[in-house]
N, C-alpha and C. Protein backbone atom coordinates (compact mmCIF):
# COMPACT_ATOMS: atom_id res chain seq x y z
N UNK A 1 0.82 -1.18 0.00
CA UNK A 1 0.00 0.00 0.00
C UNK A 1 0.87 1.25 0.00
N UNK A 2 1.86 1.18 0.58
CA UNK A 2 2.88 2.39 0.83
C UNK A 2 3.62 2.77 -0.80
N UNK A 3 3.69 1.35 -1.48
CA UNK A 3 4.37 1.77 -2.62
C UNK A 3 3.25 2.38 -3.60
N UNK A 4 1.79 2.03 -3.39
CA UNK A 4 0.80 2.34 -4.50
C UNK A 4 0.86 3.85 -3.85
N UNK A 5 0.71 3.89 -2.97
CA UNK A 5 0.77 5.34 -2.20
C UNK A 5 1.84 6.49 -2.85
N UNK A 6 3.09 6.08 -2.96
CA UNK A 6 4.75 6.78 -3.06
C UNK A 6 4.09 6.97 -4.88
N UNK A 7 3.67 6.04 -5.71
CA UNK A 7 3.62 5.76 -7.22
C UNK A 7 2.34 6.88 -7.38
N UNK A 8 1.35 6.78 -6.71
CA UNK A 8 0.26 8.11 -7.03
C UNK A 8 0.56 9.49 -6.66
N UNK A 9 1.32 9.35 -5.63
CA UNK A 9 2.10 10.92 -5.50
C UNK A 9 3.36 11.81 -5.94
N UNK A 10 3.99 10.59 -6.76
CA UNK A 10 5.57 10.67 -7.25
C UNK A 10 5.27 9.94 -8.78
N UNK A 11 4.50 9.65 -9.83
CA UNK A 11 4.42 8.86 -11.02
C UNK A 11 6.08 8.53 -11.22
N UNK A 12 7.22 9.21 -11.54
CA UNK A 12 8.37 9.02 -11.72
C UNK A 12 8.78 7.68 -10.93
N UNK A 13 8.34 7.39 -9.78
CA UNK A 13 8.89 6.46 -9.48
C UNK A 13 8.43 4.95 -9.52
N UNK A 14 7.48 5.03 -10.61
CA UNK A 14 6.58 4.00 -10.88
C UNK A 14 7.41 3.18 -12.21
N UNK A 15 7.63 1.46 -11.85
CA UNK A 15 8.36 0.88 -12.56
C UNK A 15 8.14 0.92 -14.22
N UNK A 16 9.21 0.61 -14.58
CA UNK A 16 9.35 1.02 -16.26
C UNK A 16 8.31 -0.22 -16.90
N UNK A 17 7.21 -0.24 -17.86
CA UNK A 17 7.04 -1.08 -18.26
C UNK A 17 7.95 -2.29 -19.31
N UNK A 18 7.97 -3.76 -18.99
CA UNK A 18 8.96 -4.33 -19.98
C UNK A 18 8.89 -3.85 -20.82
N UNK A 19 7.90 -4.03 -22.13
CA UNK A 19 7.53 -3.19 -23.26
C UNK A 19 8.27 -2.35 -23.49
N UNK A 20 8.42 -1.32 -22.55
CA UNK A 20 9.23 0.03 -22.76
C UNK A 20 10.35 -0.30 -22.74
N UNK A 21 10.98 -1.10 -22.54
CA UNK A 21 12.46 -1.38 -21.74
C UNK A 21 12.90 -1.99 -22.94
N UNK A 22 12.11 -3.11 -23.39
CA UNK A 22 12.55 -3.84 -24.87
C UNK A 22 12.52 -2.79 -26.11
N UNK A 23 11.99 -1.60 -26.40
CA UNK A 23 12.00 -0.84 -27.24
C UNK A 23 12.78 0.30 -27.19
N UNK A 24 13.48 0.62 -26.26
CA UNK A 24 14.46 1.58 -26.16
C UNK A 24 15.43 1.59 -27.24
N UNK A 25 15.35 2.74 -28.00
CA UNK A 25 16.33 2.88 -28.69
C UNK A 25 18.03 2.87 -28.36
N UNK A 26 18.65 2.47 -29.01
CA UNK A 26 19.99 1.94 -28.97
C UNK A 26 20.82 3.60 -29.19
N UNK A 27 22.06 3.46 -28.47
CA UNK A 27 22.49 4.69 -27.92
C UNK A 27 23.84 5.11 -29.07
N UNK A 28 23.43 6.35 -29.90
CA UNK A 28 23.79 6.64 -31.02
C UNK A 28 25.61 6.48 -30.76
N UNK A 29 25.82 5.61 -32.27
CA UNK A 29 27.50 5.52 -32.73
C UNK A 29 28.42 6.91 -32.34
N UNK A 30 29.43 6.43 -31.78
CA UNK A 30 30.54 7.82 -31.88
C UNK A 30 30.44 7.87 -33.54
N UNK A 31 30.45 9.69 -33.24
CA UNK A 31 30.75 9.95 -34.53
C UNK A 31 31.94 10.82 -34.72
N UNK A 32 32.81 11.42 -35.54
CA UNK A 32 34.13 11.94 -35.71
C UNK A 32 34.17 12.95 -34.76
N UNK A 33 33.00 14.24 -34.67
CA UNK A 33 33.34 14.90 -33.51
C UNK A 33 33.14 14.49 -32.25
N UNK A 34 32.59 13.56 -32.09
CA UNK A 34 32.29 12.85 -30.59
C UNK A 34 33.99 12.05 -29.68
N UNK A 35 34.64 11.65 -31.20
CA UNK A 35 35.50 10.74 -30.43
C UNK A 35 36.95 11.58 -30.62
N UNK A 36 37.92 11.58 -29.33
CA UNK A 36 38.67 12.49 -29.14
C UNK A 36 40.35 11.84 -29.99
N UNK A 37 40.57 12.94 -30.71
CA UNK A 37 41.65 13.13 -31.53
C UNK A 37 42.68 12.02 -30.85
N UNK A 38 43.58 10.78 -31.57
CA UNK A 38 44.98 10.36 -30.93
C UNK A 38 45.75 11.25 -30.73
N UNK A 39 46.62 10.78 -29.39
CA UNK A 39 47.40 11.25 -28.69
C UNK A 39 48.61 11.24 -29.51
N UNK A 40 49.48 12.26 -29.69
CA UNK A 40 50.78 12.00 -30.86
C UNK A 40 51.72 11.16 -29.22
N UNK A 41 52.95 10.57 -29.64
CA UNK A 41 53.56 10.58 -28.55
C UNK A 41 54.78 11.50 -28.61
N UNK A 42 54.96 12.03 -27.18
CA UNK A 42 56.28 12.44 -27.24
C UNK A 42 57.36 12.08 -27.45
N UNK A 43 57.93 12.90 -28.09
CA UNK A 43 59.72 12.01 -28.87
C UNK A 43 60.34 11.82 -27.03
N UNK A 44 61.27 10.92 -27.19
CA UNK A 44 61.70 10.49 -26.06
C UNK A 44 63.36 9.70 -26.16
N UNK A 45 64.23 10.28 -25.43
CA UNK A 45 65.14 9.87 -25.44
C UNK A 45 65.55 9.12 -24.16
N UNK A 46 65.29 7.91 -23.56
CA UNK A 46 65.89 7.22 -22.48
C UNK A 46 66.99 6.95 -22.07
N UNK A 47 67.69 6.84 -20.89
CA UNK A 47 68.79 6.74 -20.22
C UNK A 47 68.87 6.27 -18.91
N UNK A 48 69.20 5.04 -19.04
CA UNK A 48 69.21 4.20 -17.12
C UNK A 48 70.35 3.34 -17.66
N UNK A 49 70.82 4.06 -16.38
CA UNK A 49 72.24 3.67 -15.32
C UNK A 49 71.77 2.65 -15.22
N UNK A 50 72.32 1.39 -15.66
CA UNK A 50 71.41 -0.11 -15.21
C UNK A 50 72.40 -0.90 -14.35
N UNK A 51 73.83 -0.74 -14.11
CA UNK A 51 74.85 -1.39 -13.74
C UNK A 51 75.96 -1.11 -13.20
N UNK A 52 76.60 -1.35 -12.04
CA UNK A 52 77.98 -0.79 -11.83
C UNK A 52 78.61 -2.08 -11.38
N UNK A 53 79.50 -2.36 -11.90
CA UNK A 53 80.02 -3.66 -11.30
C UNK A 53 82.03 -3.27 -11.15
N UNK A 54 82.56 -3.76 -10.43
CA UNK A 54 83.67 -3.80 -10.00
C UNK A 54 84.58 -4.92 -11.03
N UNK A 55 85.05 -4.75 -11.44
CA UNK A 55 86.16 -5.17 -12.54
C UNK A 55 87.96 -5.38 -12.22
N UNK A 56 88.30 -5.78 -11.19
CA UNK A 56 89.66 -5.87 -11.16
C UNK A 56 89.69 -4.03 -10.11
N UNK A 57 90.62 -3.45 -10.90
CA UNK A 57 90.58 -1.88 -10.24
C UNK A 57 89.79 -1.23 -10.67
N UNK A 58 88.92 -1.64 -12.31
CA UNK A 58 88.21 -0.89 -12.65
C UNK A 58 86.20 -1.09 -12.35
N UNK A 59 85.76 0.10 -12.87
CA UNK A 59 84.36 -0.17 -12.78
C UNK A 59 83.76 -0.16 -13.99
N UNK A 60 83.08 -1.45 -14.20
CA UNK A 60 82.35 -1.49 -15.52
C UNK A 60 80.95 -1.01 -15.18
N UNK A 61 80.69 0.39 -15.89
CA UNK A 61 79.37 0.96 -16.56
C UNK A 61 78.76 0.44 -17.43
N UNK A 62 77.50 0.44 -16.67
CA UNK A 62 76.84 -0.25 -18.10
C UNK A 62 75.38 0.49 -18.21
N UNK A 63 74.92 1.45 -19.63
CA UNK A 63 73.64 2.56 -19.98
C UNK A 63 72.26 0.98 -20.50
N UNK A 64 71.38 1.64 -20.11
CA UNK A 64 70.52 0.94 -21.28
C UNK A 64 69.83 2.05 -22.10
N UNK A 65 70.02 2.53 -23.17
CA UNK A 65 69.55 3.67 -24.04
C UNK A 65 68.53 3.10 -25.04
N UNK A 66 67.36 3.54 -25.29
CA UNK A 66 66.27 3.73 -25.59
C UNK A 66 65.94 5.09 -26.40
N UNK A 67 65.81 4.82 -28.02
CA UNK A 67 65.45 5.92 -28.99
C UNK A 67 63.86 5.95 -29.35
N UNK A 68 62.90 6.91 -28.67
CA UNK A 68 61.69 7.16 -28.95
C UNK A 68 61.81 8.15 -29.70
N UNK A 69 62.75 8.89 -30.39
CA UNK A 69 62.51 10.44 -30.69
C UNK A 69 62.14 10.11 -32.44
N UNK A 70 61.81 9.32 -32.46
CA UNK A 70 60.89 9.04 -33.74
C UNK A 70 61.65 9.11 -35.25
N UNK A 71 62.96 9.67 -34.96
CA UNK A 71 63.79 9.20 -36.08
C UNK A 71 65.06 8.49 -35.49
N UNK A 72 66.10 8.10 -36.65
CA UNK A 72 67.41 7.39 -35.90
C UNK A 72 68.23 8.35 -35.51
N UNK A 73 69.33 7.62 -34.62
CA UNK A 73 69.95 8.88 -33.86
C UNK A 73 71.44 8.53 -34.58
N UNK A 74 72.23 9.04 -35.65
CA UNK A 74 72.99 8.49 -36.51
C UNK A 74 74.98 8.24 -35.34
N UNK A 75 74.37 9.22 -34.60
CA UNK A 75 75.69 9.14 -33.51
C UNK A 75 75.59 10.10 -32.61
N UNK A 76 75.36 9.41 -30.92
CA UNK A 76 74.40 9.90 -29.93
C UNK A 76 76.05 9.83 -29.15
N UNK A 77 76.37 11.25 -28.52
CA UNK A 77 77.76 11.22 -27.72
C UNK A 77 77.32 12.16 -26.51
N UNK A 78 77.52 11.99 -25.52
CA UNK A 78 77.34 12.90 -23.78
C UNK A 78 78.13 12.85 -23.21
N UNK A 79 78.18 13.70 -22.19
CA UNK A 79 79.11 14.24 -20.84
C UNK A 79 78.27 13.51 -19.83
N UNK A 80 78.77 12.21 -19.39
CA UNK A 80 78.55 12.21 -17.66
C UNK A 80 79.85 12.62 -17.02
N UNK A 81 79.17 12.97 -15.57
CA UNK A 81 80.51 13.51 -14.75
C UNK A 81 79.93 12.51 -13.47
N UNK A 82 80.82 12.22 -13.08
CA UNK A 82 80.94 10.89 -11.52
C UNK A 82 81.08 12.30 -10.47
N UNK A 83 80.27 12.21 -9.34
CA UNK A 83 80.64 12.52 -7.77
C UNK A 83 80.98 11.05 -7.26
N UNK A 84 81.80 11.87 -5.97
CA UNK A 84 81.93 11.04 -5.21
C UNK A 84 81.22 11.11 -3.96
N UNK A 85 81.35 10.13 -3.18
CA UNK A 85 80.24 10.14 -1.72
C UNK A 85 80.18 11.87 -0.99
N UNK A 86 81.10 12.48 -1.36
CA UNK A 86 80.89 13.82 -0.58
C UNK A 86 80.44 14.87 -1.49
N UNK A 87 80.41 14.30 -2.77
CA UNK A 87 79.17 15.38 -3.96
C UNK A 87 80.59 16.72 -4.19
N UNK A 88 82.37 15.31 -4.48
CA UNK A 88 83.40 16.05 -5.12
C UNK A 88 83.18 15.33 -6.46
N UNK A 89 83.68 16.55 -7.31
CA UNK A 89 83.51 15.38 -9.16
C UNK A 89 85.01 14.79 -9.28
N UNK A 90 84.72 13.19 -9.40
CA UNK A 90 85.68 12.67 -9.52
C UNK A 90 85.94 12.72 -10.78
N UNK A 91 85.22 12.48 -12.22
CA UNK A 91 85.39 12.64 -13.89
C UNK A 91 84.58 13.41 -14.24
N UNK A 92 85.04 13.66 -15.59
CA UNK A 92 83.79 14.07 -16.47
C UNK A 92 84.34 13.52 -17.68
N UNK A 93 83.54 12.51 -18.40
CA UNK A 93 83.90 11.59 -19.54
C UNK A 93 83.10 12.12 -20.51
N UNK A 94 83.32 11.67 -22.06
CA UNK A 94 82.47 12.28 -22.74
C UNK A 94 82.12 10.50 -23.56
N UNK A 95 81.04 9.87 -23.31
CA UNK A 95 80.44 8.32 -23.84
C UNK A 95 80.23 8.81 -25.34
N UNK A 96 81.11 7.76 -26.11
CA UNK A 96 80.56 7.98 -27.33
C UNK A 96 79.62 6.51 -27.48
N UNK A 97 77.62 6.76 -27.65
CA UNK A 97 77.34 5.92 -27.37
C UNK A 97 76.79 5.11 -28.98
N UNK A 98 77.68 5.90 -29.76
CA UNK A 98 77.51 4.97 -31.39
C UNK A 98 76.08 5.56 -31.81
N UNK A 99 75.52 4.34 -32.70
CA UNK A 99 73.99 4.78 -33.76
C UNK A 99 72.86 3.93 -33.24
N UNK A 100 71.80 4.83 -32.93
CA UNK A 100 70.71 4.07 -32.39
C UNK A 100 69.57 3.95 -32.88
N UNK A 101 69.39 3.00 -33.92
CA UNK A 101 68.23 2.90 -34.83
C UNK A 101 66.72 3.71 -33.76
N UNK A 102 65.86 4.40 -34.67
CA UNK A 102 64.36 4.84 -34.47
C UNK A 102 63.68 3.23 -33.68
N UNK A 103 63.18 3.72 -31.96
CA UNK A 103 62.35 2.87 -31.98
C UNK A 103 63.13 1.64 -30.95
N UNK A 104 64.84 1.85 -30.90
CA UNK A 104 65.14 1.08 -31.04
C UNK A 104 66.42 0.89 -29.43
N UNK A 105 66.27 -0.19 -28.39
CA UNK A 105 67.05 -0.40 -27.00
C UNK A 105 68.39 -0.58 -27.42
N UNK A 106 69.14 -0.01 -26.94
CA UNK A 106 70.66 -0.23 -26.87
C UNK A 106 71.60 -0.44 -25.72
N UNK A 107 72.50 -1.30 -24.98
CA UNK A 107 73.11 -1.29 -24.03
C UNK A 107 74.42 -0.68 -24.81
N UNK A 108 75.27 -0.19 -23.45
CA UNK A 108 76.34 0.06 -23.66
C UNK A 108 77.17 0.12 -22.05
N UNK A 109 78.28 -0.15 -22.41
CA UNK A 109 79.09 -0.73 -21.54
C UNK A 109 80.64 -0.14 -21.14
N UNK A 110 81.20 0.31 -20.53
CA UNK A 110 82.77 0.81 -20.03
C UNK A 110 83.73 0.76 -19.14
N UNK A 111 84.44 0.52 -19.18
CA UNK A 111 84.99 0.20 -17.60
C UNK A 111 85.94 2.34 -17.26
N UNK A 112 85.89 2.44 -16.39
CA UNK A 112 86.43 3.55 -15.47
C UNK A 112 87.71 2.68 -14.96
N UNK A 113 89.10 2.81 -15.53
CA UNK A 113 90.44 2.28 -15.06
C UNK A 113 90.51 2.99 -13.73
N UNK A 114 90.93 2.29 -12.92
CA UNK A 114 91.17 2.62 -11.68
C UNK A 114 90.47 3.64 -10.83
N UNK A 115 89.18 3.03 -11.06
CA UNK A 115 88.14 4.01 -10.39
C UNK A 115 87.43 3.00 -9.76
N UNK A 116 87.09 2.58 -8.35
CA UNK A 116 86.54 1.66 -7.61
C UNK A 116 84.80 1.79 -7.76
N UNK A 117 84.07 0.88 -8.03
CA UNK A 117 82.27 1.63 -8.18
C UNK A 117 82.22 2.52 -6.52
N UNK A 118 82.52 1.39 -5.19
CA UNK A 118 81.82 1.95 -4.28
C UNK A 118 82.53 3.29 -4.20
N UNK A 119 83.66 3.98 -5.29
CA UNK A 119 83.84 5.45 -4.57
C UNK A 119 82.90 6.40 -5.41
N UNK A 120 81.56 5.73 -6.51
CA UNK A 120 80.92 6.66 -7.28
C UNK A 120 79.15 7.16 -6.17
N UNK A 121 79.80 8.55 -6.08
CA UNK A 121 78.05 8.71 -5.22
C UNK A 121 77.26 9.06 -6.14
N UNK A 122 77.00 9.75 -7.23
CA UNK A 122 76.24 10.13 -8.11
C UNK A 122 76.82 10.47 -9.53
N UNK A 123 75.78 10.38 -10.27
CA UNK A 123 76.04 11.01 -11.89
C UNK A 123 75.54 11.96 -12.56
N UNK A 124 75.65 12.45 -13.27
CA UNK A 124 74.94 13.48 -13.85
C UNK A 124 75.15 13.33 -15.64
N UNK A 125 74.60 13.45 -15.80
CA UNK A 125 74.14 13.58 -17.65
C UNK A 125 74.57 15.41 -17.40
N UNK A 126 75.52 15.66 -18.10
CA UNK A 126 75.83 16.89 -18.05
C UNK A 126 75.63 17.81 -19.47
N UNK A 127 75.34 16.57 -20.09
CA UNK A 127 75.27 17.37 -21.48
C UNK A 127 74.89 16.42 -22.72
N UNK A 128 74.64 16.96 -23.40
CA UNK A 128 74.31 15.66 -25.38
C UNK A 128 75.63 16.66 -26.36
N UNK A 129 76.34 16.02 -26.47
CA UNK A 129 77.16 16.95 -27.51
C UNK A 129 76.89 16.34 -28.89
N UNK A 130 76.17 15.40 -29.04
CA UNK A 130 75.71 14.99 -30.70
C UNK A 130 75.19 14.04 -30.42
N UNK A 131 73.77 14.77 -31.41
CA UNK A 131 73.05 13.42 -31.38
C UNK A 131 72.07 13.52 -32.92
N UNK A 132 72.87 13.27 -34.03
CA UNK A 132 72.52 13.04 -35.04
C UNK A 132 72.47 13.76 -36.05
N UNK A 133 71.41 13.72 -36.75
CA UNK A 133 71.80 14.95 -38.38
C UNK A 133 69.87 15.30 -38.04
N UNK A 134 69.71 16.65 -38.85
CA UNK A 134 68.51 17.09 -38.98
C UNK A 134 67.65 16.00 -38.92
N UNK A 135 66.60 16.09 -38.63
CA UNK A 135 65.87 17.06 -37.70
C UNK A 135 65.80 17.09 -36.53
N UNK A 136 67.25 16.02 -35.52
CA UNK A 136 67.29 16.05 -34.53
C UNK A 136 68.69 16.97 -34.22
N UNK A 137 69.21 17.39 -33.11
CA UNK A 137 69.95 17.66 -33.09
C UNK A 137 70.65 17.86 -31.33
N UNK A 138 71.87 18.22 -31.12
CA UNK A 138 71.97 17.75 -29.66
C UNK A 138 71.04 18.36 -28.23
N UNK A 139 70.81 20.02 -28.79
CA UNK A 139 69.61 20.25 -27.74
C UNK A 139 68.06 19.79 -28.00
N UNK A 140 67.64 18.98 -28.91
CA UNK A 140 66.28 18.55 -29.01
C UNK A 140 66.08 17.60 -27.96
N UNK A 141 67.39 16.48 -28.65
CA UNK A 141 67.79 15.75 -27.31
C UNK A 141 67.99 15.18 -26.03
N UNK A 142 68.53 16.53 -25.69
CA UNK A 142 68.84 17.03 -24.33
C UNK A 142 67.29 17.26 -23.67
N UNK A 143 66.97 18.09 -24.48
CA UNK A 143 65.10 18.35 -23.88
C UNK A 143 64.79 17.59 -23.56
N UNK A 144 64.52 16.04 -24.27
CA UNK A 144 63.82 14.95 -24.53
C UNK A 144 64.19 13.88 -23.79
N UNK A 145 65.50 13.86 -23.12
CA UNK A 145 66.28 13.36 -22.07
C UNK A 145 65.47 12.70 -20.70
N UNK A 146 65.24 11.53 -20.40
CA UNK A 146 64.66 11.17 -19.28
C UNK A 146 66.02 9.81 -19.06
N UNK A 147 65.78 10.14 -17.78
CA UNK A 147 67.31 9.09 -16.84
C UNK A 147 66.14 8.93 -15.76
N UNK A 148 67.44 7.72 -15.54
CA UNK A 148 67.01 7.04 -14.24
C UNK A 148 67.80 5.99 -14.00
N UNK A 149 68.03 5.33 -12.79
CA UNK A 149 68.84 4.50 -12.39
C UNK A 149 68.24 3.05 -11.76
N UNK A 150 69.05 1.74 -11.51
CA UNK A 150 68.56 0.42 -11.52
C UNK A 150 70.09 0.36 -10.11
N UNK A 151 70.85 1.30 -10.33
CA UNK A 151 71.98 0.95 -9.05
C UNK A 151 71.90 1.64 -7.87
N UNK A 152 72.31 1.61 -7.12
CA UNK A 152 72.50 2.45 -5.81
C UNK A 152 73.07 3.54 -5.59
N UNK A 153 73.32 3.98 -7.28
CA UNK A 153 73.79 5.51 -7.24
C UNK A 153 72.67 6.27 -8.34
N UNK A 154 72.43 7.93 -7.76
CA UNK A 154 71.42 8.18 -8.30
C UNK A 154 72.21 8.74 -9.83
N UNK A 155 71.22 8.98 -10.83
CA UNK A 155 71.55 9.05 -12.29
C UNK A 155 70.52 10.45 -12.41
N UNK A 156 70.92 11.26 -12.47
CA UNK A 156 70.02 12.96 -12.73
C UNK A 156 70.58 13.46 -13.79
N UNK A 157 69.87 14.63 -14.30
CA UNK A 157 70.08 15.24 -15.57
C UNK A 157 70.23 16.79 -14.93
């Protein structure tokens, strides 16, 4: 009685007939302005410190580099510089890290002669001094630059 009651004073809340429910029109196709434009991606140049391992006196470095910047990178060369635990710069090397096909993961690998890993506290990407022929070039690069590290020393730009 309470619901015949709520349904004569409120009609809205009076159940849908099946009928009605089976005939509902079907809920119109996206159409070109409805559905939102693809996302381009950003060009992207990757860089992780993936490795430091101890080698005799030396320390073998090892990058994993990653070319998103949507063309090839014909010869990709940078400045890291090593701190040491008290944030003194022990190097500044310049990696020549060769040609990195569009699209395409690359490791690369070095040893530091007579440089122990545990005396490296941090790194820095200090710079792109070449990274290819038109339409890339070393500050597009540099912009496009994302690091990160897999060792116990941090890797910043």
């Amino acid at each position: 009685m309470a619901l015949t009651l709520a349904i004569a004073l409120n009609p809205a809340l009076a159940p849908i007939p099946a009928q009605a429910q089976q005939t509902a029109a079907p809920a119109p196709a996206p159409t070109a302005q409805t559905t939102k434009p693809a996302v381009k991606a950003t060009p992207q140049l990757r860089m992780e410190l993936n490795s430091l391992k101890t080698v005799g006196q030396n320390c073998r470095v090892g990058f994993v580099i990653r070319n998103d910047m949507g063309a090839p990178i014909s010869h990709l060369m940078f400045e890291l510089v090593l701190f040491d635990r008290r944030e003194r710069i022990i190097q500044l090397l310049v990696i020549d890290a060769g040609r990195l096909p569009r699209a395409k993961t690359r490791v690369r690998q070095f040893d530091l002669r007579g440089l122990p890993c545990d005396d490296i506290g941090r790194a820095l990407l200090n710079d792109i001094t070449k990274c290819g022929k038109p339409p890339l070039n070393a500050l597009k690069c540099l912009d496009a630059t994302a690091v990160s590290s897999r060792t116990g020393v941090p890797f910043e730009l």
